[in-house]
N, C-alpha and C. Protein backbone atom coordinates (compact mmCIF):
# COMPACT_ATOMS: atom_id res chain seq x y z
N UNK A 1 171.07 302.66 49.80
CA UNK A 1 169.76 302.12 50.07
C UNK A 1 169.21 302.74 51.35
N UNK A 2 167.91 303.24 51.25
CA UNK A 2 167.00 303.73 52.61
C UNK A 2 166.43 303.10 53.18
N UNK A 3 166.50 302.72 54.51
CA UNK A 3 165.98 301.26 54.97
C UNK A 3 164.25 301.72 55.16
N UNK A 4 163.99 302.99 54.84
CA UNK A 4 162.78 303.38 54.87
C UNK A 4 162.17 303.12 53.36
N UNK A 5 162.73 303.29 52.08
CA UNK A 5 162.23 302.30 51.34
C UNK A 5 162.05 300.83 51.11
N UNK A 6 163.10 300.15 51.66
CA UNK A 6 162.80 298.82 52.37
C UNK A 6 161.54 298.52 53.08
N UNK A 7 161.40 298.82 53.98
CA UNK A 7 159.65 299.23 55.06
C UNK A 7 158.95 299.18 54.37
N UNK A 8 158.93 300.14 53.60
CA UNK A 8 157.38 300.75 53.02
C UNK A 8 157.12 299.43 51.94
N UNK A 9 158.15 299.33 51.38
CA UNK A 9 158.56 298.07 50.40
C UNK A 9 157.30 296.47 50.89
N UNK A 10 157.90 296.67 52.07
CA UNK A 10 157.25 295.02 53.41
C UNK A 10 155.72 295.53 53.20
N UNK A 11 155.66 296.65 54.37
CA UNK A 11 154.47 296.91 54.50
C UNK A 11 153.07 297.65 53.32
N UNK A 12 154.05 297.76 51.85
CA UNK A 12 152.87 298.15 50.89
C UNK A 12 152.50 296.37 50.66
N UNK A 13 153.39 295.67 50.68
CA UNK A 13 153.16 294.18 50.32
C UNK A 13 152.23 293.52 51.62
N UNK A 14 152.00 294.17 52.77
CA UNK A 14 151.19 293.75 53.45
C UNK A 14 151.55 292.97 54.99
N UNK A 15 152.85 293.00 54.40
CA UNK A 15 153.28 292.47 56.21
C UNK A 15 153.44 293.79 57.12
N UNK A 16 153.40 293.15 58.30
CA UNK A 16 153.74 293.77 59.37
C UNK A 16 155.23 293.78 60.29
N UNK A 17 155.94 295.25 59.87
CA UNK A 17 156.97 295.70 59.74
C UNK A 17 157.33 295.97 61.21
N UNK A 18 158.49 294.57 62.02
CA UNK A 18 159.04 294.80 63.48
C UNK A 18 159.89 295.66 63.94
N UNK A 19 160.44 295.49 62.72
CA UNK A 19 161.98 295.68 63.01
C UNK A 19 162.77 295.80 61.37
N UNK A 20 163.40 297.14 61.54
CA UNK A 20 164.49 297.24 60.34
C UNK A 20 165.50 297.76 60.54
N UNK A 21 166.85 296.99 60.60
CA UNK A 21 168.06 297.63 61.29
C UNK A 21 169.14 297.34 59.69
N UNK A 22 169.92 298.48 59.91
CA UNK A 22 171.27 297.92 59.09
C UNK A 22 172.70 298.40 60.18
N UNK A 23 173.41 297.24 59.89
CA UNK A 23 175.04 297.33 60.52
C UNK A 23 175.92 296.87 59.37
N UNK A 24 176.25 298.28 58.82
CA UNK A 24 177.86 298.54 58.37
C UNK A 24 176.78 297.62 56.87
N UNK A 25 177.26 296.46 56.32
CA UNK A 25 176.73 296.21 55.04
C UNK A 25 175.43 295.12 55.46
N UNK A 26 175.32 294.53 56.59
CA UNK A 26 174.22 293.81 57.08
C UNK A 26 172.79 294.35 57.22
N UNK A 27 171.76 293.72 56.74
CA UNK A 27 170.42 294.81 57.11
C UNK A 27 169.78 293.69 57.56
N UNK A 28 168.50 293.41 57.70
CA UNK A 28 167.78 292.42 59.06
C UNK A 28 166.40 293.50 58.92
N UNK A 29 164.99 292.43 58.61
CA UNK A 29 164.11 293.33 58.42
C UNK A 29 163.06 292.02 59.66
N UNK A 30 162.42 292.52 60.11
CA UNK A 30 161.71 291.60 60.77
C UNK A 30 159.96 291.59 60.60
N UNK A 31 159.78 290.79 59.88
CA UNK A 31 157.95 290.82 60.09
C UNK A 31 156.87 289.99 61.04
N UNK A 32 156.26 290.59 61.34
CA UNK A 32 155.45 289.56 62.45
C UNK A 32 154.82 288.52 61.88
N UNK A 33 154.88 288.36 60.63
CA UNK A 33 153.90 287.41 59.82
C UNK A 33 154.74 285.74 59.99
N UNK A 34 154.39 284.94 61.07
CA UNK A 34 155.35 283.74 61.11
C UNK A 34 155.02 282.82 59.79
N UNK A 35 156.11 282.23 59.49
CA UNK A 35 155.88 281.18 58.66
C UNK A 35 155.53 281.85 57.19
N UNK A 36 155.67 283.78 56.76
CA UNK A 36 155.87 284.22 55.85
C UNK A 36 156.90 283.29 54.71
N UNK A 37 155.99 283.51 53.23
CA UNK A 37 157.24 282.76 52.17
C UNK A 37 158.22 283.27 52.03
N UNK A 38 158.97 281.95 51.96
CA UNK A 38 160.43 282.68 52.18
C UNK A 38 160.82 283.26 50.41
N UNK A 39 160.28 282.63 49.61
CA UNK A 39 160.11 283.04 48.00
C UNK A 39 159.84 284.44 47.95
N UNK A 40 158.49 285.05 48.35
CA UNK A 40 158.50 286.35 48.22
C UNK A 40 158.94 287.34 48.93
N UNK A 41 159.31 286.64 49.56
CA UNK A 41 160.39 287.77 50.75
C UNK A 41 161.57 288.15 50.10
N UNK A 42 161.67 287.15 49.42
CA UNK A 42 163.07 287.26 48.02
C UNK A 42 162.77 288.21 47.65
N UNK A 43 161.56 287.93 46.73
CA UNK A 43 161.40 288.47 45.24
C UNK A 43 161.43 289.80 46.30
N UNK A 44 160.71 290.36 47.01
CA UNK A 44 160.52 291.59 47.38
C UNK A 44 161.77 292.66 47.78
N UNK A 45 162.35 291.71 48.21
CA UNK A 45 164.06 291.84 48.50
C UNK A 45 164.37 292.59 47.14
N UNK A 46 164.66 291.71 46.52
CA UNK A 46 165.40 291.82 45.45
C UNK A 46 165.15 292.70 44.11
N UNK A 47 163.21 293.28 44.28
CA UNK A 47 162.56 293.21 43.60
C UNK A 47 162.93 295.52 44.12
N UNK A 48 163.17 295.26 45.54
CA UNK A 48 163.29 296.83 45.95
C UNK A 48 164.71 297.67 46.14
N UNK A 49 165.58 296.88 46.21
CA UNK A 49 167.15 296.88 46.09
C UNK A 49 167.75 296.36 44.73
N UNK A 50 167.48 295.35 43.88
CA UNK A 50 167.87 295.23 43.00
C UNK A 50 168.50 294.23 43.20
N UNK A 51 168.80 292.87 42.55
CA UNK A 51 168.94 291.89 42.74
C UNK A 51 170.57 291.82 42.98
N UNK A 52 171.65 292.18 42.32
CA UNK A 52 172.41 292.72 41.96
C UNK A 52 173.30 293.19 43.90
N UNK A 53 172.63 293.52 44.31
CA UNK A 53 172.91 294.59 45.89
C UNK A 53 172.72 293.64 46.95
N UNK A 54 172.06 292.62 46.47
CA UNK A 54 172.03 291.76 47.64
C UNK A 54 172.82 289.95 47.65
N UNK A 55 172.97 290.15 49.02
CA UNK A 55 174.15 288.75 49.05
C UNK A 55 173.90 287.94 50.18
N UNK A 56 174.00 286.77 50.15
CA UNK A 56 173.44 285.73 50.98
C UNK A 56 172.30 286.07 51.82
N UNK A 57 171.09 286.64 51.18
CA UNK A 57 169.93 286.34 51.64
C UNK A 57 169.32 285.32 52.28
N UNK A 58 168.83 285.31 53.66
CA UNK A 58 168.15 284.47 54.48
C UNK A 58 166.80 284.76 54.98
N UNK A 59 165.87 283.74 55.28
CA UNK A 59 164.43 284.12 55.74
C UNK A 59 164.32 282.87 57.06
N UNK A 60 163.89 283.07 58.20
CA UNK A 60 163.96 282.45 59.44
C UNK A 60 163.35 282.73 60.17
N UNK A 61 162.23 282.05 60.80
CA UNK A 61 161.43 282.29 61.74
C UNK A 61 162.13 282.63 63.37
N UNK A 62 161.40 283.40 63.90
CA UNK A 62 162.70 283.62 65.19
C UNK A 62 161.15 283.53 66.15
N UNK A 63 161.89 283.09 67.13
CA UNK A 63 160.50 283.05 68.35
C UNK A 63 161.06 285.15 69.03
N UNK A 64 159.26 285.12 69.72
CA UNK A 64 159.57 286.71 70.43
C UNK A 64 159.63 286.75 71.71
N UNK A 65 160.70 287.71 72.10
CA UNK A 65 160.42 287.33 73.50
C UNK A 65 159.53 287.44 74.34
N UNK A 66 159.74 286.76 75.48
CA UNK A 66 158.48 287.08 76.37
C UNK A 66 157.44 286.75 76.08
N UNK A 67 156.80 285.97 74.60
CA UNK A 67 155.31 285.19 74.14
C UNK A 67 156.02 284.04 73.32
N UNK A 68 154.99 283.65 73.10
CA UNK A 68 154.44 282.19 72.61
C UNK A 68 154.92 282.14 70.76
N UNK A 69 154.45 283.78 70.50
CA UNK A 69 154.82 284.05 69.29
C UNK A 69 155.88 283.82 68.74
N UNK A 70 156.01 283.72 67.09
CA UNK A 70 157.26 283.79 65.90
C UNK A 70 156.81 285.08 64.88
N UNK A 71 158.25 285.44 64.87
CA UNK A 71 158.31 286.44 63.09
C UNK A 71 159.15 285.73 62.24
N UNK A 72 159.15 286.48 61.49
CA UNK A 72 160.21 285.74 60.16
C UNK A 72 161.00 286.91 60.41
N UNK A 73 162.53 286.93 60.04
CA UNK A 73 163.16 287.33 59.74
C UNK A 73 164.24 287.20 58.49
N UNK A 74 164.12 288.22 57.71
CA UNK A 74 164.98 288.54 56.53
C UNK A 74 166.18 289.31 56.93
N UNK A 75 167.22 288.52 56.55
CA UNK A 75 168.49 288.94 56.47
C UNK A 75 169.50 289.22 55.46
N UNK A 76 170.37 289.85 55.09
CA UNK A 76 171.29 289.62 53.65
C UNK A 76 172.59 290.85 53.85
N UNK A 77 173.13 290.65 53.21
CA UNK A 77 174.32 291.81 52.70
C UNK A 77 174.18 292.76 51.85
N UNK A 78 174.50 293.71 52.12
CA UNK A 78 173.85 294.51 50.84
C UNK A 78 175.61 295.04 50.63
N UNK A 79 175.09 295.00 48.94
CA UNK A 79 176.45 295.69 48.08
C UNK A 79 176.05 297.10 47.27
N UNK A 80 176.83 297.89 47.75
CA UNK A 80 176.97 299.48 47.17
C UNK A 80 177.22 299.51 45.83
């Protein structure tokens, strides 16, 4: 998986793309959109990796530092 198709994945869907990291099988995508559904964050997930590749998927608002602001953050496992 290319975490640059992931991205493009967020941001053709219209959010705004913080942060996209992967460690070892962990990936973590961050959008500035607070209070984003956590439903289509799924489907989009699942919908660009394949449902199949991903494992304990999470969606969580995280405060930012240094402001007032929240993003959501998507998290999961990905399987090879």
């Amino acid at each position: 998986m290319e975490l640059t198709e992931l991205e493009s994945a967020f941001e053709d869907a219209g959010y705004e793309v913080v942060e996209t990291t992967r460690n070892r099988d962990r990936v973590r995508v961050g959008v500035r959109e607070a209070g984003a559904d956590a439903g289509d964050l799924r489907a989009l997930v699942t919908d660009t990796v394949g449902e199949d590749a991903v494992l304990g998927l999470a969606v969580e608002a995280e405060s930012v530092d240094g402001t007032d602001g929240m993003n959501t953050v998507v998290t999961f496992r990905y399987r090879d």
